[in-house]
C-alpha atoms as a PDB file:
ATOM      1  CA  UNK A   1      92.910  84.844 102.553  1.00  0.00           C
ATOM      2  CA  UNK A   2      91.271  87.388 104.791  1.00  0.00           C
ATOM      3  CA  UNK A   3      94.106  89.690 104.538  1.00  0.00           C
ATOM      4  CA  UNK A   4      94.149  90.164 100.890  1.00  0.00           C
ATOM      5  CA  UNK A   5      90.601  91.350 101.014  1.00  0.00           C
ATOM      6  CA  UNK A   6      91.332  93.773 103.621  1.00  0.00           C
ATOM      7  CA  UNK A   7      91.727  97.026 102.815  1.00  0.00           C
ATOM      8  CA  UNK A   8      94.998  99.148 103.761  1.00  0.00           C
ATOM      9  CA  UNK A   9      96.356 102.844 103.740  1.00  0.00           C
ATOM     10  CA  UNK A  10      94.010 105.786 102.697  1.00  0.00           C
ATOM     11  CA  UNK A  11      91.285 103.522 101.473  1.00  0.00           C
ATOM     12  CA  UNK A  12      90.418 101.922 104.717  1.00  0.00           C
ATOM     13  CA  UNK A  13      88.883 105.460 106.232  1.00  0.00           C
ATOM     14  CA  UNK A  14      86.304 104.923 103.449  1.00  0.00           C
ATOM     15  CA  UNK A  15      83.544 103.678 104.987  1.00  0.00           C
ATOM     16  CA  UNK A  16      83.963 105.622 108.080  1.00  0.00           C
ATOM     17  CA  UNK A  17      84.145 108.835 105.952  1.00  0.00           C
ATOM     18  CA  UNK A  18      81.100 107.772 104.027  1.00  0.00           C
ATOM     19  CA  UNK A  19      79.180 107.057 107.640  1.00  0.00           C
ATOM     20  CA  UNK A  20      80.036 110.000 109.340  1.00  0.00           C
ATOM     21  CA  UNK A  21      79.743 112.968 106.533  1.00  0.00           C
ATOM     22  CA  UNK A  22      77.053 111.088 104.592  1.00  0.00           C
ATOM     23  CA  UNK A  23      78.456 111.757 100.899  1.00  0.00           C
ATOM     24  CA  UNK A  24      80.249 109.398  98.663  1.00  0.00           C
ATOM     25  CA  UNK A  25      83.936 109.326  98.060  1.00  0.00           C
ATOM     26  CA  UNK A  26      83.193 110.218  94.617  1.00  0.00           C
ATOM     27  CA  UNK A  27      81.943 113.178  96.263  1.00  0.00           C
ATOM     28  CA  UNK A  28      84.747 114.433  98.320  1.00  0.00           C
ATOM     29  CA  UNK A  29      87.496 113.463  95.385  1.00  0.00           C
ATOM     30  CA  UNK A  30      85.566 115.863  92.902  1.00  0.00           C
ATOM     31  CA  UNK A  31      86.120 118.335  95.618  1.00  0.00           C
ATOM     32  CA  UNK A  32      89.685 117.843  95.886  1.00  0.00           C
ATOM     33  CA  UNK A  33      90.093 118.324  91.782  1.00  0.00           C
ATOM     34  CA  UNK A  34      88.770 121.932  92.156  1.00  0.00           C
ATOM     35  CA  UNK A  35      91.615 122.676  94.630  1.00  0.00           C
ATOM     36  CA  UNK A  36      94.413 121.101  92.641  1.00  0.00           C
ATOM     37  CA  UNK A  37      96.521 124.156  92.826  1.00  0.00           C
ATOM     38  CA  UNK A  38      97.454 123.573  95.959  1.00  0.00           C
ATOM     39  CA  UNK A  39     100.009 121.558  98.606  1.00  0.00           C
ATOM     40  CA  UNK A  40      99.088 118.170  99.962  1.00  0.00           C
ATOM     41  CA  UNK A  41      98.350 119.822 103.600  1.00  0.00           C
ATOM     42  CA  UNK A  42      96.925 123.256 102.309  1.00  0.00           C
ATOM     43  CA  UNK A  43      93.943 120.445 100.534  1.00  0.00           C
ATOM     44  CA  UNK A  44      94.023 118.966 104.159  1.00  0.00           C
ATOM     45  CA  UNK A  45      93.139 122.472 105.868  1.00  0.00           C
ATOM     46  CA  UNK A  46      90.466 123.621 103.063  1.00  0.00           C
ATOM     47  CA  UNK A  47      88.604 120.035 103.865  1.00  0.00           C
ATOM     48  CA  UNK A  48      88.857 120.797 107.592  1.00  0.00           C
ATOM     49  CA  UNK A  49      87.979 124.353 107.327  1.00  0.00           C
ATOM     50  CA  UNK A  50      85.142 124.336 104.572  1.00  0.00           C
ATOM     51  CA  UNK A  51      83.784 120.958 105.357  1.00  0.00           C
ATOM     52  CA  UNK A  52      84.425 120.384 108.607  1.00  0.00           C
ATOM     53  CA  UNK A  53      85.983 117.058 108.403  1.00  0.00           C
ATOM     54  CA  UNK A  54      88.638 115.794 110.875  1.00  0.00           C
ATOM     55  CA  UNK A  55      92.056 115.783 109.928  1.00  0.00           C
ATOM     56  CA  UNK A  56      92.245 111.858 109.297  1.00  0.00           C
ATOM     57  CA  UNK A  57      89.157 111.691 107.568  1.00  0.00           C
ATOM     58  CA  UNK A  58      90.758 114.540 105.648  1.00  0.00           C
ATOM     59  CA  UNK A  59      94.948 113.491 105.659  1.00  0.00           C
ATOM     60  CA  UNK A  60      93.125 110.320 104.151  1.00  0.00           C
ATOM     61  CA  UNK A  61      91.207 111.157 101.388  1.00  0.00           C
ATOM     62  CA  UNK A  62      94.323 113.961 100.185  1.00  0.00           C
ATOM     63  CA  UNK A  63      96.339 111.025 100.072  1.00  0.00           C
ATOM     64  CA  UNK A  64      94.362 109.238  98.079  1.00  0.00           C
ATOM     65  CA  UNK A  65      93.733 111.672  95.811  1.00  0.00           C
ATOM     66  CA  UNK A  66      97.205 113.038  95.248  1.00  0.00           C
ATOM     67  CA  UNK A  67      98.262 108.984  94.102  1.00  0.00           C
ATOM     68  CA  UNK A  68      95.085 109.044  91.623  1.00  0.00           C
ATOM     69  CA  UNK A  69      97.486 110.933  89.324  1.00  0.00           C
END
């Protein structure tokens, strides 16, 4: 039963994300929706290079975002 509540794939950088840079998810995914226009890794770079995240923390939260839709 522990393994179903155990989160997998993007999701499971959450809390670390939320630790280390201090804002919500909610916070980082209404970031993403400005830069919609562009490719999954060119939303990876602009979250590395404008916000200074690290590129799992970033990889992460692009994936999740892009399977939102």
């Amino acid at each position: 039963m522990a393994d179903e509540a155990k989160v997998k794939g993007p999701a499971s950088y959450f809390p670390a994300i939320e630790k280390k840079y201090g804002f919500p998810i909610d916070h980082w995914l209404t970031l993403l929706k400005s830069q919609q226009g562009l490719k999954h890794m060119e939303m990876v770079a602009w979250l590395k290079e404008a916000h200074g995240l690290g590129h799992g923390h970033a990889n992460a939260l692009v994936a999740y975002y892009r399977n939102m839709k």
